[in-house]
PDB file of N, CA and C in Angstrom:
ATOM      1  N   UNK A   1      24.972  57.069 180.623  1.00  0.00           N
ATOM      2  CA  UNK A   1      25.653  58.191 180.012  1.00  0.00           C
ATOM      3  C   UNK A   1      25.569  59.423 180.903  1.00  0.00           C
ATOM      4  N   UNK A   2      24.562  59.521 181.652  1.00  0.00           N
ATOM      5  CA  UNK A   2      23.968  60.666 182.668  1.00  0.00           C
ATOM      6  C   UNK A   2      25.723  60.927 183.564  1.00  0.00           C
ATOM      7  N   UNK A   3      25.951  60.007 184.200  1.00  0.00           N
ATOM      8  CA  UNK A   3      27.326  59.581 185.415  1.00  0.00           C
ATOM      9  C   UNK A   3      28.591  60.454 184.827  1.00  0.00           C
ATOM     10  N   UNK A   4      28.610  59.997 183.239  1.00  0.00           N
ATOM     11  CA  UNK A   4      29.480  60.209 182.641  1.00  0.00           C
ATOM     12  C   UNK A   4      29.817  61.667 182.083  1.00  0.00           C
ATOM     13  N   UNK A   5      29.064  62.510 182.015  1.00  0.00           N
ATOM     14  CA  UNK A   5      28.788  63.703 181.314  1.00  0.00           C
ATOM     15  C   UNK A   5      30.326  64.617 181.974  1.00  0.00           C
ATOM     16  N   UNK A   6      30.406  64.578 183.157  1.00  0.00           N
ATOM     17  CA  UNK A   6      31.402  65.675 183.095  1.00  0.00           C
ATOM     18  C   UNK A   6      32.816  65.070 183.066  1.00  0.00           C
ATOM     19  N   UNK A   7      33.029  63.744 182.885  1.00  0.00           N
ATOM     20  CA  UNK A   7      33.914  63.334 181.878  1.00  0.00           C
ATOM     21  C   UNK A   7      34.360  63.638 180.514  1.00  0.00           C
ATOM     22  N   UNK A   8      33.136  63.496 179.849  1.00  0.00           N
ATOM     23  CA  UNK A   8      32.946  64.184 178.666  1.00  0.00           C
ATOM     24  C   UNK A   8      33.723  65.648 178.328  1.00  0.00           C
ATOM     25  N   UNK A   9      33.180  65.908 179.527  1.00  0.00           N
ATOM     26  CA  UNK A   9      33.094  67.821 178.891  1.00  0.00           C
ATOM     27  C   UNK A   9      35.099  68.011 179.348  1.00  0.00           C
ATOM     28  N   UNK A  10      35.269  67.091 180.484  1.00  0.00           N
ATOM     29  CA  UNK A  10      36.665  67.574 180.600  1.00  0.00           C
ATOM     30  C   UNK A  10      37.426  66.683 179.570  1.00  0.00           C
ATOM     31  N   UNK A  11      37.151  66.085 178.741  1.00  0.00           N
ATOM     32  CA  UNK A  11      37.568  65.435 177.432  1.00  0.00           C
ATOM     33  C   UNK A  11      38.039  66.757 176.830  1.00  0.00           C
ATOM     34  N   UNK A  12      36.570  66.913 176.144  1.00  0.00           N
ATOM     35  CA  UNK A  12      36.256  68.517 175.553  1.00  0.00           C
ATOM     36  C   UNK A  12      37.387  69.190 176.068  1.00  0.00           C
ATOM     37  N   UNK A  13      37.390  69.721 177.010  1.00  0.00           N
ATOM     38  CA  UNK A  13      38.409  71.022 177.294  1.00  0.00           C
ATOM     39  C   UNK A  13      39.585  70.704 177.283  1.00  0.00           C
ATOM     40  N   UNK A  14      40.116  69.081 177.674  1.00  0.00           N
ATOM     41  CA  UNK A  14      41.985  69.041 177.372  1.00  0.00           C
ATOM     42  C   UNK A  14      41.812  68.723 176.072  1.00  0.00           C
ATOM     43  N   UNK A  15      40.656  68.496 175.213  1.00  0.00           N
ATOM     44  CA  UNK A  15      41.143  68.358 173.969  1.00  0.00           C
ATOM     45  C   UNK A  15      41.490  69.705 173.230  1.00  0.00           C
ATOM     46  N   UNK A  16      40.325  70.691 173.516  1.00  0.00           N
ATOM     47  CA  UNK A  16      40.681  72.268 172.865  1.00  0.00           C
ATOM     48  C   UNK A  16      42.018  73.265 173.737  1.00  0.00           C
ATOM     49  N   UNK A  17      42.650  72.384 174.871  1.00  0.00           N
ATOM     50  CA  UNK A  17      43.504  73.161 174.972  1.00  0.00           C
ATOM     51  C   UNK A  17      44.641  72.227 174.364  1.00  0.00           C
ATOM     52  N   UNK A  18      44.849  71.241 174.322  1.00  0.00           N
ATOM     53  CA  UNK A  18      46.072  71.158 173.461  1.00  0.00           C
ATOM     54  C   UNK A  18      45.858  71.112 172.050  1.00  0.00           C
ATOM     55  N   UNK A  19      44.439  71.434 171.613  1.00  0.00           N
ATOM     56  CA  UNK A  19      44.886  71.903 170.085  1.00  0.00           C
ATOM     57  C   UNK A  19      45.451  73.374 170.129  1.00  0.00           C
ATOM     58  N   UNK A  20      45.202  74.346 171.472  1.00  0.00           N
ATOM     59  CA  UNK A  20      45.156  75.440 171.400  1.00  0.00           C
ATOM     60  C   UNK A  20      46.560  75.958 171.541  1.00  0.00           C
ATOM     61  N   UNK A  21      47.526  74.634 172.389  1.00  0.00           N
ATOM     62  CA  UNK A  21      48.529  74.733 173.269  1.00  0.00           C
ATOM     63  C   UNK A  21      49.407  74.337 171.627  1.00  0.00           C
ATOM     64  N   UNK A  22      48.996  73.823 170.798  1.00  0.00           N
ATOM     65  CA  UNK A  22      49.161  73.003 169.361  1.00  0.00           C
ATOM     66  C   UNK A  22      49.804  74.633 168.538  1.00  0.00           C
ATOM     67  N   UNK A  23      48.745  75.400 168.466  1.00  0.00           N
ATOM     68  CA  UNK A  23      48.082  76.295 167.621  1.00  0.00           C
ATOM     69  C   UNK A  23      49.368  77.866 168.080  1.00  0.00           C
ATOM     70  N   UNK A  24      49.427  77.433 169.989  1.00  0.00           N
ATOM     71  CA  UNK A  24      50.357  79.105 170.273  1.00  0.00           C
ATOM     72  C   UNK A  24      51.709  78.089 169.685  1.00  0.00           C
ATOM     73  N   UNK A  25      52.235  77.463 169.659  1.00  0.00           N
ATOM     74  CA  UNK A  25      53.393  76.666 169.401  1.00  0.00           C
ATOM     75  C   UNK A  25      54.211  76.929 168.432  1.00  0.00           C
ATOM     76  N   UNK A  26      53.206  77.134 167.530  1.00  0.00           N
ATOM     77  CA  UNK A  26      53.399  77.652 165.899  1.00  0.00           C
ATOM     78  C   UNK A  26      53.338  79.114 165.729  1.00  0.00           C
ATOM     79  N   UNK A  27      52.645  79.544 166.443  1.00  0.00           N
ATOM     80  CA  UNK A  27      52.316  81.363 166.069  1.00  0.00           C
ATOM     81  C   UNK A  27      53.842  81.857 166.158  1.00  0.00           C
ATOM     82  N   UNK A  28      53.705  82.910 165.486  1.00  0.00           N
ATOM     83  CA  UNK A  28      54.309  83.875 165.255  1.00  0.00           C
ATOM     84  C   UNK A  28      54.485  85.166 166.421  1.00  0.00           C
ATOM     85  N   UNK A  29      54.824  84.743 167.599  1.00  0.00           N
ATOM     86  CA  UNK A  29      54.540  85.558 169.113  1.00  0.00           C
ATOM     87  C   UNK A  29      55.686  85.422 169.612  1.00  0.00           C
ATOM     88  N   UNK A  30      56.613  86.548 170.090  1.00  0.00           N
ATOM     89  CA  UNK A  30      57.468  86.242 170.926  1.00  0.00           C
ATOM     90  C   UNK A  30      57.412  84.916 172.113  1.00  0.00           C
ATOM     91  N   UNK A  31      58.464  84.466 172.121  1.00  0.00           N
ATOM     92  CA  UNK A  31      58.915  83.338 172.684  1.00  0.00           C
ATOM     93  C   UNK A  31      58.357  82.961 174.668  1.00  0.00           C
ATOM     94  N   UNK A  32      58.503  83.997 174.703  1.00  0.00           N
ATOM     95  CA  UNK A  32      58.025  84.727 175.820  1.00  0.00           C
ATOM     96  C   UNK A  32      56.749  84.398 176.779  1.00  0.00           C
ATOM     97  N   UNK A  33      56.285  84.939 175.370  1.00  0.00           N
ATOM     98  CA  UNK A  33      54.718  84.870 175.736  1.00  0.00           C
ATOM     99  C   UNK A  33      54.048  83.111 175.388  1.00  0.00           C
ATOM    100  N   UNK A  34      55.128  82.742 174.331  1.00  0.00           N
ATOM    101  CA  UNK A  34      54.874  81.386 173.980  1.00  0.00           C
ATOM    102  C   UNK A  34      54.516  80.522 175.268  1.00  0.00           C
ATOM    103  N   UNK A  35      56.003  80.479 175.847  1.00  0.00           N
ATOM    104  CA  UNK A  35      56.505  79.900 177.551  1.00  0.00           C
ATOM    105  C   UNK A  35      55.124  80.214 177.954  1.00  0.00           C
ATOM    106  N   UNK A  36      54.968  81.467 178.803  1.00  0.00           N
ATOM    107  CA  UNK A  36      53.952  81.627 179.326  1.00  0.00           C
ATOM    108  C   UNK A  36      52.635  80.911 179.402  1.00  0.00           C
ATOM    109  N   UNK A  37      51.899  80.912 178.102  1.00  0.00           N
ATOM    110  CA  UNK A  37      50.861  80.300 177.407  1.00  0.00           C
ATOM    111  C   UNK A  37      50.914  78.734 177.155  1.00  0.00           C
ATOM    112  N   UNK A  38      51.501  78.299 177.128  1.00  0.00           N
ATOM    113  CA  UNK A  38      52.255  76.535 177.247  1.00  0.00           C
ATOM    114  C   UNK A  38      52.150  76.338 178.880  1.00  0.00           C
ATOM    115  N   UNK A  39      52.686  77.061 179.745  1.00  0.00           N
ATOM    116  CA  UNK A  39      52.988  76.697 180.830  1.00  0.00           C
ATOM    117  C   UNK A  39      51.208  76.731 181.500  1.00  0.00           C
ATOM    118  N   UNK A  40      50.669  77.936 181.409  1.00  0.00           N
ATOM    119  CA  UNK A  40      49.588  77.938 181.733  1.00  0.00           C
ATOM    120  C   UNK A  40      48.202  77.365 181.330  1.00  0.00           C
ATOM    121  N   UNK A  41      48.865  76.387 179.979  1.00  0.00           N
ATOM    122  CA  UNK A  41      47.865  75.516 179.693  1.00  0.00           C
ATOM    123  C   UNK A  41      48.052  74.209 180.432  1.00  0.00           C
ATOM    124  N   UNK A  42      49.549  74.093 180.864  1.00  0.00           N
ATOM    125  CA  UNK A  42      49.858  72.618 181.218  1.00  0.00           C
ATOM    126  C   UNK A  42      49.404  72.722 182.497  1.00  0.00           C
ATOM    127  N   UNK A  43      49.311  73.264 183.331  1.00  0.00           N
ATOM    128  CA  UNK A  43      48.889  73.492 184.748  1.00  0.00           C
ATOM    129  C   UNK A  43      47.382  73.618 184.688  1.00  0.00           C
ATOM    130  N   UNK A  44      46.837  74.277 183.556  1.00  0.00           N
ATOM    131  CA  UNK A  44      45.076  73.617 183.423  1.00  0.00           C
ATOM    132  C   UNK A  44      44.879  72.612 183.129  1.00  0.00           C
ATOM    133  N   UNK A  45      45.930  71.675 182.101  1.00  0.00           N
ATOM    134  CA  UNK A  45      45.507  70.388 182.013  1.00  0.00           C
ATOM    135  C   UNK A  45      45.502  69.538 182.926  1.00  0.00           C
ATOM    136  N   UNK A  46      46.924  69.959 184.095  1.00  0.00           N
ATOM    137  CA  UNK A  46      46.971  68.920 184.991  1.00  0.00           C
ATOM    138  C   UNK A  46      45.837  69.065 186.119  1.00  0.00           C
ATOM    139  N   UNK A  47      45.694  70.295 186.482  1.00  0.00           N
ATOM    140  CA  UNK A  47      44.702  70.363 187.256  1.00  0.00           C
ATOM    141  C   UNK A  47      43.167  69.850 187.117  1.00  0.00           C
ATOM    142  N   UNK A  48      42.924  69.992 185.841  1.00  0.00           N
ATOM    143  CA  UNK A  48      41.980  69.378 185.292  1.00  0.00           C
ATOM    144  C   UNK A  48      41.964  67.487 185.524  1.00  0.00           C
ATOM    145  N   UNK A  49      42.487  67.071 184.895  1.00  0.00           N
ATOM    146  CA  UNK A  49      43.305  65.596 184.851  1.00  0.00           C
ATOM    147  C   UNK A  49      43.287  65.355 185.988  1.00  0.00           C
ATOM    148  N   UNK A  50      43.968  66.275 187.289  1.00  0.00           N
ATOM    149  CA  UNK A  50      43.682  65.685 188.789  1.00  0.00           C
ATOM    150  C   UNK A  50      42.581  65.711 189.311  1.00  0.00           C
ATOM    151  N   UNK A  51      41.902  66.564 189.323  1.00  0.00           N
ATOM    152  CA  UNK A  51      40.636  66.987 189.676  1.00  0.00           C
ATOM    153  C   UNK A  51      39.101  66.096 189.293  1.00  0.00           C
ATOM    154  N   UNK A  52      39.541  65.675 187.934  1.00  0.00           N
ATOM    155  CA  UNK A  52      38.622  64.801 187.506  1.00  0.00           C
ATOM    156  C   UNK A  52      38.588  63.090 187.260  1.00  0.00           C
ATOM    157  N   UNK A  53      40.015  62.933 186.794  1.00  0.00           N
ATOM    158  CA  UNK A  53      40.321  61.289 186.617  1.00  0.00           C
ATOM    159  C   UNK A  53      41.026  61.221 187.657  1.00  0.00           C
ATOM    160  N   UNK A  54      41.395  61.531 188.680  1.00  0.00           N
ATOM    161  CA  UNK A  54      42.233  61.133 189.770  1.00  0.00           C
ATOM    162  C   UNK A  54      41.242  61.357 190.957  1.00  0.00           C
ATOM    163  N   UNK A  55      39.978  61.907 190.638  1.00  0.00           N
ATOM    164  CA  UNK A  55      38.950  62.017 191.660  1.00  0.00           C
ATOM    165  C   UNK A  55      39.677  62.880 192.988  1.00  0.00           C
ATOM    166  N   UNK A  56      40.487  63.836 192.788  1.00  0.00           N
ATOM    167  CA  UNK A  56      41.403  64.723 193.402  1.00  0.00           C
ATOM    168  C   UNK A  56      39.885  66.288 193.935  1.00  0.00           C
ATOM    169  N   UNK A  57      38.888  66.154 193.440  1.00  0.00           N
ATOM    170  CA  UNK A  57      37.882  67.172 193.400  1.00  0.00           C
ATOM    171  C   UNK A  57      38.109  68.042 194.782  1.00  0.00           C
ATOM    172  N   UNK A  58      37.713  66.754 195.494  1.00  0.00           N
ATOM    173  CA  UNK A  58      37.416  67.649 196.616  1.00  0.00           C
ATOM    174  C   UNK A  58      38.367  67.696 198.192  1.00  0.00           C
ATOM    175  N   UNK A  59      39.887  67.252 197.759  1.00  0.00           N
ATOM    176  CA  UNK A  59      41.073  67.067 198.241  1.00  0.00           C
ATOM    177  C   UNK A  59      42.242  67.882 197.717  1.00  0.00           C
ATOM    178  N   UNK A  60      41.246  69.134 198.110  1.00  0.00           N
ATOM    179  CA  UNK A  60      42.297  70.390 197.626  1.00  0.00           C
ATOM    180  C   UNK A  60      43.621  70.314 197.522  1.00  0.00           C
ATOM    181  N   UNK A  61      44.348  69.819 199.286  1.00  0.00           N
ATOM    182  CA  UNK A  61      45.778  69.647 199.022  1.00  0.00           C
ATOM    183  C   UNK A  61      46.990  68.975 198.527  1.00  0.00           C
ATOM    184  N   UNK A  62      46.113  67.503 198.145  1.00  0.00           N
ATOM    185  CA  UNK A  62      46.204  66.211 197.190  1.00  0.00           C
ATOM    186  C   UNK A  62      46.052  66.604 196.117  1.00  0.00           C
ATOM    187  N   UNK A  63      45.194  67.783 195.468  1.00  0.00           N
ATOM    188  CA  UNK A  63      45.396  68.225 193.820  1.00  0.00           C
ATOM    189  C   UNK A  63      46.270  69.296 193.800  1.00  0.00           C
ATOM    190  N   UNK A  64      46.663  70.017 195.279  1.00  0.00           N
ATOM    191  CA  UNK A  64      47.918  71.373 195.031  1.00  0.00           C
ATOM    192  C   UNK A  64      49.468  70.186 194.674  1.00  0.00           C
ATOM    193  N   UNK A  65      48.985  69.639 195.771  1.00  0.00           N
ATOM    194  CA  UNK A  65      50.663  68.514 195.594  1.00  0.00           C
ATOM    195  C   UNK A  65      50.931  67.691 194.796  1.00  0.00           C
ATOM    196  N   UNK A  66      50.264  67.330 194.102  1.00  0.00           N
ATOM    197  CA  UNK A  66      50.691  66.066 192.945  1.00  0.00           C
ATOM    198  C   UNK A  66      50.887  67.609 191.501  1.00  0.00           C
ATOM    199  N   UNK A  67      50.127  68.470 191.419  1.00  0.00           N
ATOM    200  CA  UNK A  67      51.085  69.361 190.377  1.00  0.00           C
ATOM    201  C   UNK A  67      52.213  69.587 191.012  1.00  0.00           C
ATOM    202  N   UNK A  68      52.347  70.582 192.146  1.00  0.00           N
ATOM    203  CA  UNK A  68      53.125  71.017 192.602  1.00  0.00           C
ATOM    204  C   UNK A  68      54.860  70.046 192.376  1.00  0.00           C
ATOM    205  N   UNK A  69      54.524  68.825 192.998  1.00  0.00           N
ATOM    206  CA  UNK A  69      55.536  67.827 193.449  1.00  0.00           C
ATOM    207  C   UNK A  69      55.964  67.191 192.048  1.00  0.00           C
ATOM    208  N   UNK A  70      54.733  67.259 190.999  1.00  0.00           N
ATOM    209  CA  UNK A  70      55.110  66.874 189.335  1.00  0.00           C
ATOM    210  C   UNK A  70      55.682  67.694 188.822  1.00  0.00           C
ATOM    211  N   UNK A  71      55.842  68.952 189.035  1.00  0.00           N
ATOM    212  CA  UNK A  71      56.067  69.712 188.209  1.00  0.00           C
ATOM    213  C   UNK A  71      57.963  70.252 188.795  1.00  0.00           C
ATOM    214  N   UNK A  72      57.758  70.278 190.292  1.00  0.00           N
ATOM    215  CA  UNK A  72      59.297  70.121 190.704  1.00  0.00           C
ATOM    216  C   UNK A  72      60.358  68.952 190.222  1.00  0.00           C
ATOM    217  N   UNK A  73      59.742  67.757 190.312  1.00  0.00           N
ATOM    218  CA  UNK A  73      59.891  66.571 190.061  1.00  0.00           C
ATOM    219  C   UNK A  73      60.492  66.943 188.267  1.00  0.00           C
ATOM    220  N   UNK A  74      60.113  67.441 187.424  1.00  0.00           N
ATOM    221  CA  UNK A  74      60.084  67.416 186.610  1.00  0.00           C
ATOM    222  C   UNK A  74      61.551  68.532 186.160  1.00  0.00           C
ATOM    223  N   UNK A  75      61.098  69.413 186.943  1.00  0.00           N
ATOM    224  CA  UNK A  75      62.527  70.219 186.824  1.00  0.00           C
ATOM    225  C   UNK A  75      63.429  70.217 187.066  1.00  0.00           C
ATOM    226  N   UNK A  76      63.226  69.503 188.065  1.00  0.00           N
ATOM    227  CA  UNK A  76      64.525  68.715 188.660  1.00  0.00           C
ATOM    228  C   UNK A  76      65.819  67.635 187.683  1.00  0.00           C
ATOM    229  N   UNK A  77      64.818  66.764 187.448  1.00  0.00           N
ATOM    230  CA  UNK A  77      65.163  66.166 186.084  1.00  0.00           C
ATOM    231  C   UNK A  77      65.659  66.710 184.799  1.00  0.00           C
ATOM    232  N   UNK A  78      65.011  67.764 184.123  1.00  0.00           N
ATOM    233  CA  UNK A  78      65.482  68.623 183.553  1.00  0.00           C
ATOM    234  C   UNK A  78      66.787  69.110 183.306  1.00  0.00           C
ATOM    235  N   UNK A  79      66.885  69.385 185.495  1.00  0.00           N
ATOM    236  CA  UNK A  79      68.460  70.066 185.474  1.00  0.00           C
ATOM    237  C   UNK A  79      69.420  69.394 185.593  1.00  0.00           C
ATOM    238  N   UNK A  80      68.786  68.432 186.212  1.00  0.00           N
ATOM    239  CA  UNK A  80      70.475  67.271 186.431  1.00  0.00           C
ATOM    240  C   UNK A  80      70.486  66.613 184.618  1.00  0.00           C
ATOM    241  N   UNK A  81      69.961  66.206 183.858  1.00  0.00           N
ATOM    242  CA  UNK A  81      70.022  66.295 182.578  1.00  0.00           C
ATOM    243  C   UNK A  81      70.733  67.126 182.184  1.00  0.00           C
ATOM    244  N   UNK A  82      70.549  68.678 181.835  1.00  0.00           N
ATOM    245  CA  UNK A  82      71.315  69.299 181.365  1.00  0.00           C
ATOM    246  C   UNK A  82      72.429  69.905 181.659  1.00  0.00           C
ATOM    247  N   UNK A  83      72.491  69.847 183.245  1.00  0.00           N
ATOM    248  CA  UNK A  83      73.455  70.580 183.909  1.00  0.00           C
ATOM    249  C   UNK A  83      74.877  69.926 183.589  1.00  0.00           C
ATOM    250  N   UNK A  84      74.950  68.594 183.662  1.00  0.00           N
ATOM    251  CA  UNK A  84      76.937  68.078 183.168  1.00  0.00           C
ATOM    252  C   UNK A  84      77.257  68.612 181.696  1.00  0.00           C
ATOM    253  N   UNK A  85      76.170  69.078 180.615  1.00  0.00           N
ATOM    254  CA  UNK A  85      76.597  69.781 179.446  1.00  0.00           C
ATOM    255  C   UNK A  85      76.918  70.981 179.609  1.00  0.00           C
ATOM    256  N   UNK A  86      76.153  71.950 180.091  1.00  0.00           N
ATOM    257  CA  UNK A  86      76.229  73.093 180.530  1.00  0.00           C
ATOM    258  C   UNK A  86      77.356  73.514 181.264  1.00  0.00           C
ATOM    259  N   UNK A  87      77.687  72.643 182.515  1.00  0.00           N
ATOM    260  CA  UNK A  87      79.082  72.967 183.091  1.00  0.00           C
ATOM    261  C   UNK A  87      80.447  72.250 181.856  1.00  0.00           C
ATOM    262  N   UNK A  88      80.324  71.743 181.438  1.00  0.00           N
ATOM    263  CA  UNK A  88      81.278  71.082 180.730  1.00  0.00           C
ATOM    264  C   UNK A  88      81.447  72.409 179.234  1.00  0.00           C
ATOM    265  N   UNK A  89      80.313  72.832 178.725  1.00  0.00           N
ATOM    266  CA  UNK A  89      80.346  74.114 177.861  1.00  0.00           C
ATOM    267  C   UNK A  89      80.993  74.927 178.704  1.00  0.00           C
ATOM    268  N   UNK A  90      80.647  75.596 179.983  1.00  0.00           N
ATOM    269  CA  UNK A  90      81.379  76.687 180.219  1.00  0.00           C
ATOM    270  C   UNK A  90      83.060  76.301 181.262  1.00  0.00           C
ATOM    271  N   UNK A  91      83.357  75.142 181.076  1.00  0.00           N
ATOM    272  CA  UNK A  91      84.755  74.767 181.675  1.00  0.00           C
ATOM    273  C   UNK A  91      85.582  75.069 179.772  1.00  0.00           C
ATOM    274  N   UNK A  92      84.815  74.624 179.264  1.00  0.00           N
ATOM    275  CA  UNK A  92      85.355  74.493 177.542  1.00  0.00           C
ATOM    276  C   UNK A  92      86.094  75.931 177.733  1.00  0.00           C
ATOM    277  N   UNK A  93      85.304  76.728 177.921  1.00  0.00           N
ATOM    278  CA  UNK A  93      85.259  78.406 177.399  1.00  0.00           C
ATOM    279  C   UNK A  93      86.954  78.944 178.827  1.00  0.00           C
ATOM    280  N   UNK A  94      87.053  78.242 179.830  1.00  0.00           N
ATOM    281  CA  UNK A  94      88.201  78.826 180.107  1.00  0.00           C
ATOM    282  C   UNK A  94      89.443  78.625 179.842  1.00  0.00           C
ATOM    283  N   UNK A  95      89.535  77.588 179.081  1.00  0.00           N
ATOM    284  CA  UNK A  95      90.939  77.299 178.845  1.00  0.00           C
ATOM    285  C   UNK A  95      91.567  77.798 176.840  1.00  0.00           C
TER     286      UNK A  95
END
């Protein structure tokens, strides 16, 4: 159990941030600040998550790039997803 301990504790902490990430979701806070607070939990989780189960600790630029490259990766996707609606809404609007 000794080996295991700071497994544990980073259990602990992605568990209290996505109850926490749970908790701003719902509040009553401009939208804003919502984004913000979501975004900056997901980038502690991942960093966390790399750092510890991906044994990323002490391969600084292997834990900058797998967020970094996930998180582009991700937006990317995002946009080509939404982007043929979006142009197709605003072709609607000129005719």
């Amino acid at each position: 159990m000794v080996g295991y301990k700071s497994y544990w504790y980073t259990w602990g902490a992605l568990l209290i941030l996505t109850l926490g990430m749970i908790e701003v979701g719902s509040a009553a806070i401009p939208g804003g600040v919502i984004a913000f607070l979501l975004i900056l939990a997901m980038l502690t989780k991942a960093t966390l998550i790399g750092s510890n189960f991906m044994h990323l600790r002490f391969e600084k630029l292997a834990l900058i790039l797998t967020v970094v490259i996930g998180i582009l990766f991700t937006a990317l996707a995002l946009f080509l997803g939404i982007a043929p609606d979006g142009i197709r809404i605003l072709s609607l609007g000129r005719h």
